[in-house]
C-alpha atoms as a PDB file:
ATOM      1  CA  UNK A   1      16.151  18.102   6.651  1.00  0.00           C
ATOM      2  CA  UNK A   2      13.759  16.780   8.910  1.00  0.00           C
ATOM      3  CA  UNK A   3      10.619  14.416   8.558  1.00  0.00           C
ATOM      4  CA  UNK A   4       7.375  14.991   9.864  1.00  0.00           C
ATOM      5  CA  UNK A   5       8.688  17.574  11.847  1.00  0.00           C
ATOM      6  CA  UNK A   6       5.506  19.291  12.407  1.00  0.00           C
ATOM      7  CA  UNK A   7       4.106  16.863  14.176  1.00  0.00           C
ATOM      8  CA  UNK A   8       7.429  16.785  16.930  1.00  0.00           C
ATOM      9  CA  UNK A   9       9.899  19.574  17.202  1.00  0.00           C
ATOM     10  CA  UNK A  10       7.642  21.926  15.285  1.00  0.00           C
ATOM     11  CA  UNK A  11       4.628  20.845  16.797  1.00  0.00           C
ATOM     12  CA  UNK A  12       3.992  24.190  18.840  1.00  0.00           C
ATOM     13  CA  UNK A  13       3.243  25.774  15.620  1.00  0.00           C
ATOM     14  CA  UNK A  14       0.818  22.999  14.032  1.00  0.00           C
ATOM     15  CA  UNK A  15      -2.045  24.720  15.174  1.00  0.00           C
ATOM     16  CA  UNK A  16      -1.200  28.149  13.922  1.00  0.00           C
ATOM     17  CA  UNK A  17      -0.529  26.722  10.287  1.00  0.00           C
ATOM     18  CA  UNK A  18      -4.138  25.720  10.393  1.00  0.00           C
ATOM     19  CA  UNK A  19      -5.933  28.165  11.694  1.00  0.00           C
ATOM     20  CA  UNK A  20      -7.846  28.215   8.301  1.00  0.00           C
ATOM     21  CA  UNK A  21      -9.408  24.588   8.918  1.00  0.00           C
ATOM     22  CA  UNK A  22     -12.856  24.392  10.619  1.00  0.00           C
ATOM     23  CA  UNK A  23     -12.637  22.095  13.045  1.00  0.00           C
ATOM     24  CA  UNK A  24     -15.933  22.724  14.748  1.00  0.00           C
ATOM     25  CA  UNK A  25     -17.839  22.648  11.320  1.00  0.00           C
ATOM     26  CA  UNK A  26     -16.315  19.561  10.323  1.00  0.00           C
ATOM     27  CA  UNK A  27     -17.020  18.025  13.788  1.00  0.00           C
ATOM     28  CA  UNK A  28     -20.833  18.836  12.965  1.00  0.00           C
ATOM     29  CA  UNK A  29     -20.750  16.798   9.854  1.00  0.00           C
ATOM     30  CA  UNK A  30     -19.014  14.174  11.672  1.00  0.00           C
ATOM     31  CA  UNK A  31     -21.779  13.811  14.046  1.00  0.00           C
ATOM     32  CA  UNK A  32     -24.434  14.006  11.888  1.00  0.00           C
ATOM     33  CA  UNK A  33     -23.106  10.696   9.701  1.00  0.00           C
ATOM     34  CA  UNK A  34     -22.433   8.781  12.853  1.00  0.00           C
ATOM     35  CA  UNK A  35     -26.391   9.806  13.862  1.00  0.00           C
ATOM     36  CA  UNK A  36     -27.280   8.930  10.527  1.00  0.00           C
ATOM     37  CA  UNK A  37     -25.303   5.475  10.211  1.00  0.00           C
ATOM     38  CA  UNK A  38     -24.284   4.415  13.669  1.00  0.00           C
ATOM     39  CA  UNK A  39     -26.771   1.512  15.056  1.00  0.00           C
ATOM     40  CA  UNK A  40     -25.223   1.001  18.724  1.00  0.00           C
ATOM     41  CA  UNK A  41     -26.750   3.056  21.817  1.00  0.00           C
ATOM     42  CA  UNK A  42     -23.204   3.406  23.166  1.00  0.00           C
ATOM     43  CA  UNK A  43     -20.943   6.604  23.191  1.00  0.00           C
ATOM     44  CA  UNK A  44     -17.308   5.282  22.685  1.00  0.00           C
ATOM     45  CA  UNK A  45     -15.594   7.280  20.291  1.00  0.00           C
ATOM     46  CA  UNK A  46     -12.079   6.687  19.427  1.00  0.00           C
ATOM     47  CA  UNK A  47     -10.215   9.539  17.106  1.00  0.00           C
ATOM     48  CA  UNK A  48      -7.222   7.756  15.552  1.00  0.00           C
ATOM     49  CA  UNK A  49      -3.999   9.953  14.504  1.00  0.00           C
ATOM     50  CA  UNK A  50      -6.153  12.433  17.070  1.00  0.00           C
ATOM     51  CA  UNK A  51      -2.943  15.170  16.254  1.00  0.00           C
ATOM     52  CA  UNK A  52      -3.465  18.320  18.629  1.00  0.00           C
ATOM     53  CA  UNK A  53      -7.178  17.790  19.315  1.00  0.00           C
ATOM     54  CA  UNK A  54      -8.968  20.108  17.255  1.00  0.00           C
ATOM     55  CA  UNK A  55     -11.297  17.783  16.070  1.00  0.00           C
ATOM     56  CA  UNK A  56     -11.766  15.365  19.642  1.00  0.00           C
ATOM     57  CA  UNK A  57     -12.425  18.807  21.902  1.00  0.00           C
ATOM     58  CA  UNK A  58     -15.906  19.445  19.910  1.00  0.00           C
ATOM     59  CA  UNK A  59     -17.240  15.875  21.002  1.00  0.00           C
ATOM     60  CA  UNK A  60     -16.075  15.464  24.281  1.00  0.00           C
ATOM     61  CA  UNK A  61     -19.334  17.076  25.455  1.00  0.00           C
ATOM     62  CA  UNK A  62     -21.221  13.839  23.488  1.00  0.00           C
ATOM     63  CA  UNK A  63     -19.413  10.987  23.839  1.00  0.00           C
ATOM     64  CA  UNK A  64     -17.242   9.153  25.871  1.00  0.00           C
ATOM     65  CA  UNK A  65     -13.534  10.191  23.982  1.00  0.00           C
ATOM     66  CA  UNK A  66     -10.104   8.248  23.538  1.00  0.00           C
ATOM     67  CA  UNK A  67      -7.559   9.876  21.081  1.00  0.00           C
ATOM     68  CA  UNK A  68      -4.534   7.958  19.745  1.00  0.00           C
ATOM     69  CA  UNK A  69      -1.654   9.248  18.294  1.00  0.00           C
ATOM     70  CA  UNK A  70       1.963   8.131  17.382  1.00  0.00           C
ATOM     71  CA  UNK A  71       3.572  11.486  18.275  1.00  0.00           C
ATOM     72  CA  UNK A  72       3.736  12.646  22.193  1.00  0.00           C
ATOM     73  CA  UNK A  73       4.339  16.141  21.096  1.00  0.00           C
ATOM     74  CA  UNK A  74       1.237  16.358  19.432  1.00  0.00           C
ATOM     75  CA  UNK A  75      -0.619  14.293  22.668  1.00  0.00           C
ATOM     76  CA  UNK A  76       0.741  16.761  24.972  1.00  0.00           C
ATOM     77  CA  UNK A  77      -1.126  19.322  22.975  1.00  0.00           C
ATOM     78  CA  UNK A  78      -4.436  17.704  22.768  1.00  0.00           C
ATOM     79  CA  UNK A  79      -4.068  17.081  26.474  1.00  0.00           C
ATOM     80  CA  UNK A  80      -4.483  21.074  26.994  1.00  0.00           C
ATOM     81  CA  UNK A  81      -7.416  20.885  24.672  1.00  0.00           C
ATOM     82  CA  UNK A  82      -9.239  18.425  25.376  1.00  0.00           C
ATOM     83  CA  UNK A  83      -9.077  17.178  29.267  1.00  0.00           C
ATOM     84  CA  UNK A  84     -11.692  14.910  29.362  1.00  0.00           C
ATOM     85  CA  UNK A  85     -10.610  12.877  26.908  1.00  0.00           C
ATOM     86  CA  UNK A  86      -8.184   9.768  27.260  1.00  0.00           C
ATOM     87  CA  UNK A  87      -4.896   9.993  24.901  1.00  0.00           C
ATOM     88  CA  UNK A  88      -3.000   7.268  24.254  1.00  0.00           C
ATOM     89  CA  UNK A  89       0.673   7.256  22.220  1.00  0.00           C
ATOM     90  CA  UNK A  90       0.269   4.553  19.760  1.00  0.00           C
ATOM     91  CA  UNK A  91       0.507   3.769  15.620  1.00  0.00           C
ATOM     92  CA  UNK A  92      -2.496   3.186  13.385  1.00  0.00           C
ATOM     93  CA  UNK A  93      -0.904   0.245  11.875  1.00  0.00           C
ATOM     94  CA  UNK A  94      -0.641  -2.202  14.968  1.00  0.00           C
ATOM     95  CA  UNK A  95      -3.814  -0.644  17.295  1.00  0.00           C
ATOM     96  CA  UNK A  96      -4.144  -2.400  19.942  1.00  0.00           C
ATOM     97  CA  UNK A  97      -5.996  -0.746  22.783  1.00  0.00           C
ATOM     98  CA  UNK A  98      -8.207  -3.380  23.794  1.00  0.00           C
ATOM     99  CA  UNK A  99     -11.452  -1.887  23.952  1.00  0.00           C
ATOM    100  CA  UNK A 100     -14.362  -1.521  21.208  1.00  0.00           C
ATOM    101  CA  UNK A 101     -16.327   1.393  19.851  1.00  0.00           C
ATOM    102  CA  UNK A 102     -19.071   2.806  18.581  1.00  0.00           C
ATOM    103  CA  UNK A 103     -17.609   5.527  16.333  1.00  0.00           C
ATOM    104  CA  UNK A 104     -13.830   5.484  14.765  1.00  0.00           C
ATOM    105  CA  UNK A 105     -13.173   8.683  12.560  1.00  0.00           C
ATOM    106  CA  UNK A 106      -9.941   8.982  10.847  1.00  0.00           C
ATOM    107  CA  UNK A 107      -9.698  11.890   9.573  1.00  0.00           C
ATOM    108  CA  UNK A 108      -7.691  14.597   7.646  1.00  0.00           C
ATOM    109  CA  UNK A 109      -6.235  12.378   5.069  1.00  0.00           C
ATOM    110  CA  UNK A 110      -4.109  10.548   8.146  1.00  0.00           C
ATOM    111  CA  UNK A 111      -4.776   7.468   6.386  1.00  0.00           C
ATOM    112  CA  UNK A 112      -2.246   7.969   3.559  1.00  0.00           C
ATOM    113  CA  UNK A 113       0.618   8.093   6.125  1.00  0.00           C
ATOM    114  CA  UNK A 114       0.597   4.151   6.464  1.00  0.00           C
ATOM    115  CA  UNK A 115       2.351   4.571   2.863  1.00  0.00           C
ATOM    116  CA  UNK A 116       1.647   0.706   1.652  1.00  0.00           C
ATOM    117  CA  UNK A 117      -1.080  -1.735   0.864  1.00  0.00           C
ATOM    118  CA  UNK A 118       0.206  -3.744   3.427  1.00  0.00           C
ATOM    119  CA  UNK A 119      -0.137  -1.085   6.325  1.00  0.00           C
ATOM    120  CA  UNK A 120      -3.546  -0.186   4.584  1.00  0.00           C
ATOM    121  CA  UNK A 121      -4.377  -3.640   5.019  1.00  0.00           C
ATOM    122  CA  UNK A 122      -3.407  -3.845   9.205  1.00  0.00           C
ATOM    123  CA  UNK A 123      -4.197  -0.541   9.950  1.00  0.00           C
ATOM    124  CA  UNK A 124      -8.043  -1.220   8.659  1.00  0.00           C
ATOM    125  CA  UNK A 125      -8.555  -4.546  10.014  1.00  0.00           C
ATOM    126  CA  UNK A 126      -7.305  -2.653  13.783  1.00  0.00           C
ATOM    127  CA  UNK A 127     -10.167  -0.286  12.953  1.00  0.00           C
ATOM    128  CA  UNK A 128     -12.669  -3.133  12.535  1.00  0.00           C
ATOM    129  CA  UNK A 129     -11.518  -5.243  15.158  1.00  0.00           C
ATOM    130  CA  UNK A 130     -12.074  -2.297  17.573  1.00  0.00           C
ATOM    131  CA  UNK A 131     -15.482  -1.749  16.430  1.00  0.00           C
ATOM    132  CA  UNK A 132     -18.855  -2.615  18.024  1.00  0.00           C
ATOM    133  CA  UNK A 133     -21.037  -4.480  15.902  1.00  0.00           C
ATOM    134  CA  UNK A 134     -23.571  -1.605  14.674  1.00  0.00           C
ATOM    135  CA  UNK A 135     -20.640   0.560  15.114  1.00  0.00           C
ATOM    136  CA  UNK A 136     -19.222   3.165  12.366  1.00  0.00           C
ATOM    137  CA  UNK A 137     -16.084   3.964  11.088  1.00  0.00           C
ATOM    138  CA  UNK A 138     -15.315   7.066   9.301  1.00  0.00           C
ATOM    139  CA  UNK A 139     -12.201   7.837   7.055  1.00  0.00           C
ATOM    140  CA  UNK A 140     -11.218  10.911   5.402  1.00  0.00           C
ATOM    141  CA  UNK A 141      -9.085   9.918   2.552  1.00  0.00           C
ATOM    142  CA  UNK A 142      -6.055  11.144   1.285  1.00  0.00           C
ATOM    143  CA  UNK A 143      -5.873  12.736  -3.122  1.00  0.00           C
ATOM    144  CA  UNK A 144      -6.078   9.883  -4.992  1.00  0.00           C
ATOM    145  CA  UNK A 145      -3.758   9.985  -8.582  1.00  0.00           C
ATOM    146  CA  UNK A 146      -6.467  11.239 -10.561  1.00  0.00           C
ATOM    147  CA  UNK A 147      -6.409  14.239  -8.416  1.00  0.00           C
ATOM    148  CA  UNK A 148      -2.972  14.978  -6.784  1.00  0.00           C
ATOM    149  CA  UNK A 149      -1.171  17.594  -9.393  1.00  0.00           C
ATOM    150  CA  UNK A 150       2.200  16.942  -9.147  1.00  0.00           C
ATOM    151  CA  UNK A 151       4.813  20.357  -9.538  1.00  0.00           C
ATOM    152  CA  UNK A 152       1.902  22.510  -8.141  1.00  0.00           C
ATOM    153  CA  UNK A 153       3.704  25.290  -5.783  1.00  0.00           C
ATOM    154  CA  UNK A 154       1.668  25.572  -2.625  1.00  0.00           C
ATOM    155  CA  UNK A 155       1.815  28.782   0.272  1.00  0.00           C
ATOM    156  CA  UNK A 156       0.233  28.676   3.105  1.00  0.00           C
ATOM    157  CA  UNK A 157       0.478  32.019   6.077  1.00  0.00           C
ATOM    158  CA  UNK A 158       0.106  32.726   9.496  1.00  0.00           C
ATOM    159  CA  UNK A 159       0.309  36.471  10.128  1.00  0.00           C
ATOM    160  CA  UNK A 160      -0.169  36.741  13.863  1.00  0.00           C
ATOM    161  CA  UNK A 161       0.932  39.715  16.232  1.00  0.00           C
ATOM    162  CA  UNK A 162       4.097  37.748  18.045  1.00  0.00           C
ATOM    163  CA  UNK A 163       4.568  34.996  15.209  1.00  0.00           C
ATOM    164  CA  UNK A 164       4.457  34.802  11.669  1.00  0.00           C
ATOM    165  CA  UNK A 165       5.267  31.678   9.529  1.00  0.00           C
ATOM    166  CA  UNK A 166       5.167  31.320   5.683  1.00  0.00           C
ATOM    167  CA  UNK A 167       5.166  27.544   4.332  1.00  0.00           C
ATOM    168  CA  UNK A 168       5.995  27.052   0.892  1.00  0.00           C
ATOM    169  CA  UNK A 169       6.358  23.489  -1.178  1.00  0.00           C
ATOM    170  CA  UNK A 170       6.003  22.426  -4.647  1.00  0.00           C
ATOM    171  CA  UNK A 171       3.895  18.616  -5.338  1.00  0.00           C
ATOM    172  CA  UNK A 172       6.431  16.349  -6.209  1.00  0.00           C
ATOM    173  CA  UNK A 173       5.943  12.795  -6.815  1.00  0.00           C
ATOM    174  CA  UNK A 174       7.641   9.607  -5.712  1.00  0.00           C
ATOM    175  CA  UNK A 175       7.514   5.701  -6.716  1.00  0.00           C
ATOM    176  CA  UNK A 176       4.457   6.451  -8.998  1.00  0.00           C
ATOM    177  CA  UNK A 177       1.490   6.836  -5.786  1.00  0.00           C
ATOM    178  CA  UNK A 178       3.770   8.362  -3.540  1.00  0.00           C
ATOM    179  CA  UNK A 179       3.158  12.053  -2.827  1.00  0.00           C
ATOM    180  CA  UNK A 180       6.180  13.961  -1.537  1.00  0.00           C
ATOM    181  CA  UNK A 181       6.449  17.481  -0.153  1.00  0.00           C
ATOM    182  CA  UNK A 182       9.421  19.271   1.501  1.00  0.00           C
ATOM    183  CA  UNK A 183       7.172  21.761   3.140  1.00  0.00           C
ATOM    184  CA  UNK A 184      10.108  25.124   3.683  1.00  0.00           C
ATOM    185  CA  UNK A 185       9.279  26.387   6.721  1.00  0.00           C
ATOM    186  CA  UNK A 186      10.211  30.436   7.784  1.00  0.00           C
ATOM    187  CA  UNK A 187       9.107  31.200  11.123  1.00  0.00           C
ATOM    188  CA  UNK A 188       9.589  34.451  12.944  1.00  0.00           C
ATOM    189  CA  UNK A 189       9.234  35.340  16.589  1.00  0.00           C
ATOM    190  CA  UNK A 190       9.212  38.345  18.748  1.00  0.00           C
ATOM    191  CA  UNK A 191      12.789  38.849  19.695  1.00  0.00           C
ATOM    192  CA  UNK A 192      14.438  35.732  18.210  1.00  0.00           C
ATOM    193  CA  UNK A 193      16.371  35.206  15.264  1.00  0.00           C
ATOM    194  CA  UNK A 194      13.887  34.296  12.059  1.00  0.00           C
ATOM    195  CA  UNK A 195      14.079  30.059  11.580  1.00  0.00           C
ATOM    196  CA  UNK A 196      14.212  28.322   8.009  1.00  0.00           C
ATOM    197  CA  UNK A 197      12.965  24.645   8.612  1.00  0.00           C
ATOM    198  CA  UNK A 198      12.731  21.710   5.614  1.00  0.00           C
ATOM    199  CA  UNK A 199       9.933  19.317   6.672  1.00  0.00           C
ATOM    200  CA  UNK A 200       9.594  16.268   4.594  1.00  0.00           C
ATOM    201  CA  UNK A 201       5.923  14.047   3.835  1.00  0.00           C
ATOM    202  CA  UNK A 202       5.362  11.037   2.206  1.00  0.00           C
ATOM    203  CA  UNK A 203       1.554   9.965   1.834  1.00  0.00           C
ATOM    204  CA  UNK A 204       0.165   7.154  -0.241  1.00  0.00           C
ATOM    205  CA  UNK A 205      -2.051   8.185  -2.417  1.00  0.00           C
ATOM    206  CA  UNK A 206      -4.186   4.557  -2.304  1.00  0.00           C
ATOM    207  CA  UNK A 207      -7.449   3.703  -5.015  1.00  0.00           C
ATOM    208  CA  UNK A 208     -10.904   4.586  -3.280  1.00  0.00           C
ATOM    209  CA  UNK A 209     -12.230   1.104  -4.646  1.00  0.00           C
ATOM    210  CA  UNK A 210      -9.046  -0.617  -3.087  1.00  0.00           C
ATOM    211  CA  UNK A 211      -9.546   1.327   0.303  1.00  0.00           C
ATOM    212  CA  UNK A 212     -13.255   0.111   0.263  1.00  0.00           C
ATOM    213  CA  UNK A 213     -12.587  -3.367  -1.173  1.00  0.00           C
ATOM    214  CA  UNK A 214     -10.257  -3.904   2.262  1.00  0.00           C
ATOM    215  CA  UNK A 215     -13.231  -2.482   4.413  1.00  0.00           C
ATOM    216  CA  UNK A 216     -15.670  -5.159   2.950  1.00  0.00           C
ATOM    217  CA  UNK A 217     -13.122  -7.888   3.281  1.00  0.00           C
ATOM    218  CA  UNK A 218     -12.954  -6.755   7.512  1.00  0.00           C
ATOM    219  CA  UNK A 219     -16.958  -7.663   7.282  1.00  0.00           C
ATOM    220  CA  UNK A 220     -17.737  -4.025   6.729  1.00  0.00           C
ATOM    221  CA  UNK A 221     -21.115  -2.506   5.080  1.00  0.00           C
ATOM    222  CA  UNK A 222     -19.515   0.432   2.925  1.00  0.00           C
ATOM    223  CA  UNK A 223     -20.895   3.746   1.779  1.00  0.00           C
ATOM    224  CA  UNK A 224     -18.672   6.722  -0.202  1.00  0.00           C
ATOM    225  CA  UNK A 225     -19.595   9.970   0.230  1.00  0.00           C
ATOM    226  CA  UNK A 226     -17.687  12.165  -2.620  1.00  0.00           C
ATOM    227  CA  UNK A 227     -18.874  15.122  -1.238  1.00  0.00           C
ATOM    228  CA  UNK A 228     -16.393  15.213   2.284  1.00  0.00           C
ATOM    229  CA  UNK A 229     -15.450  17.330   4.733  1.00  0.00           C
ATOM    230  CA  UNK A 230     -13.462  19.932   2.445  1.00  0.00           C
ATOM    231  CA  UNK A 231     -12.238  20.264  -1.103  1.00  0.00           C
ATOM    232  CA  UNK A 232     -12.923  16.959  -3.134  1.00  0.00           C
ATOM    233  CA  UNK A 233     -11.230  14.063  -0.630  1.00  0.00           C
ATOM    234  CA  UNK A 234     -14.408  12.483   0.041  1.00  0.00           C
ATOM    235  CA  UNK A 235     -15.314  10.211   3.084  1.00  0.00           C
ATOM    236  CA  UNK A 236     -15.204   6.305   3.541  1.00  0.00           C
ATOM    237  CA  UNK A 237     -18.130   5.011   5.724  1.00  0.00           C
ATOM    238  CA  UNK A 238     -17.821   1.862   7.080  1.00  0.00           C
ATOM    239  CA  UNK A 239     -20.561   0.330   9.488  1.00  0.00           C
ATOM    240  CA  UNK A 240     -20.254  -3.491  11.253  1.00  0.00           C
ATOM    241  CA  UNK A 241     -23.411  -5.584  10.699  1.00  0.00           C
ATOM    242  CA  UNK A 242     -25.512  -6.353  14.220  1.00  0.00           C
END
């Protein structure tokens, strides 16, 4: 059994098991809040856990774009997608890319990765540190407890003409705010022998109020939006005072 295999030996396919997700929408939305909120004239934008690009290639055209990510395989991807942007390989928890920014977005519930309140606490203090003052962050979070239902079976398809894929997983979950998925993984190709992969996830599923409490305590002014991106996640808005 593997871990986090979709975003390294299975990365190829990442894209194909989301084909459902609009990026482009979501990318609207995005710029919209940082219009809204954002009190810099600059154009740095940094997308942190940046995966295969879908999100960076719709605001290359605006902004001056670095994506990070701790996964080459899923750089190498975003590469192809977005070539005016700057990728860098590192981990959310100890950034450190020497440079500041007007807009941070963290999106796509990356955030519950970091897995402890300790991580939480580094990974959000990098975000501020890297930010301009006037400048925005944006995180989508990951379900919080009240949410998550645990022993929920879950399918998701692809059904395309040279590859189809079927990923099925049931909510399970781990040390009380852990939620765990071994995401089974059946993926057949034109001319190849059908694959059966086990991918295991661990995300954190951390308190809103504890995720904003740490923002204020990195000297951030924070807004909530319950209404996010898609289904009921939500986003965390935080801007640093002028």
């Amino acid at each position: 059994m593997k871990k986090e295999a979709l975003y390294k030996s299975l990365a190829k396919y990442y894209d194909l098991i989301y084909t459902w997700k609009d990026y482009q929408k979501e990318a609207v939305e995005i710029k919209k809040l940082i219009n809204k909120y954002k009190s810099t004239t600059g154009n740095q934008f940094l997308d942190v856990a940046c995966g295969t690009g879908s999100h960076i290639k719709y605001f290359v055209d605006d902004f001056d774009c670095v994506g990070v990510d701790l996964n080459p395989e899923m750089l190498e991807l975003a590469k192809e997608k977005a070539p005016k942007a700057k990728f860098i390989e590192v981990d959310m928890i100890n950034l450190n890319i020497e440079q500041e920014f007007d807009a941070i977005v963290c999106l796509f519930s990356s955030i519950g990765y970091v897995k402890t309140e300790e991580n939480l606490r580094k990974t959000i203090t990098g975000f501020a540190k890297h930010l301009k003052k006037g400048g925005l962050v944006i995180i989508e979070p990951w379900l919080t407890k009240e949410i998550y239902r645990t022993g929920s079976p879950y399918m998701v398809t692809y059904d395309g003409e040279n590859t189809k894929i079927a990923r099925v997983n049931v909510s399970e979950l781990k040390d009380d705010f852990i939620s765990y998925f071994e995401m089974h993984y059946l993926i057949a190709e034109t001319n190849k022998p059908v694959i059966h992969f086990v991918d295991r996830h661990e995300l954190a599923m951390f308190p809103i109020d504890l995720i904003l409490e740490i923002m204020k305590e990195n000297g951030l002014q924070v807004n909530y939006l319950k209404k996010g991106l898609f289904d009921n996640r939500g986003l965390l808005i935080g801007q640093k005072p002028m």
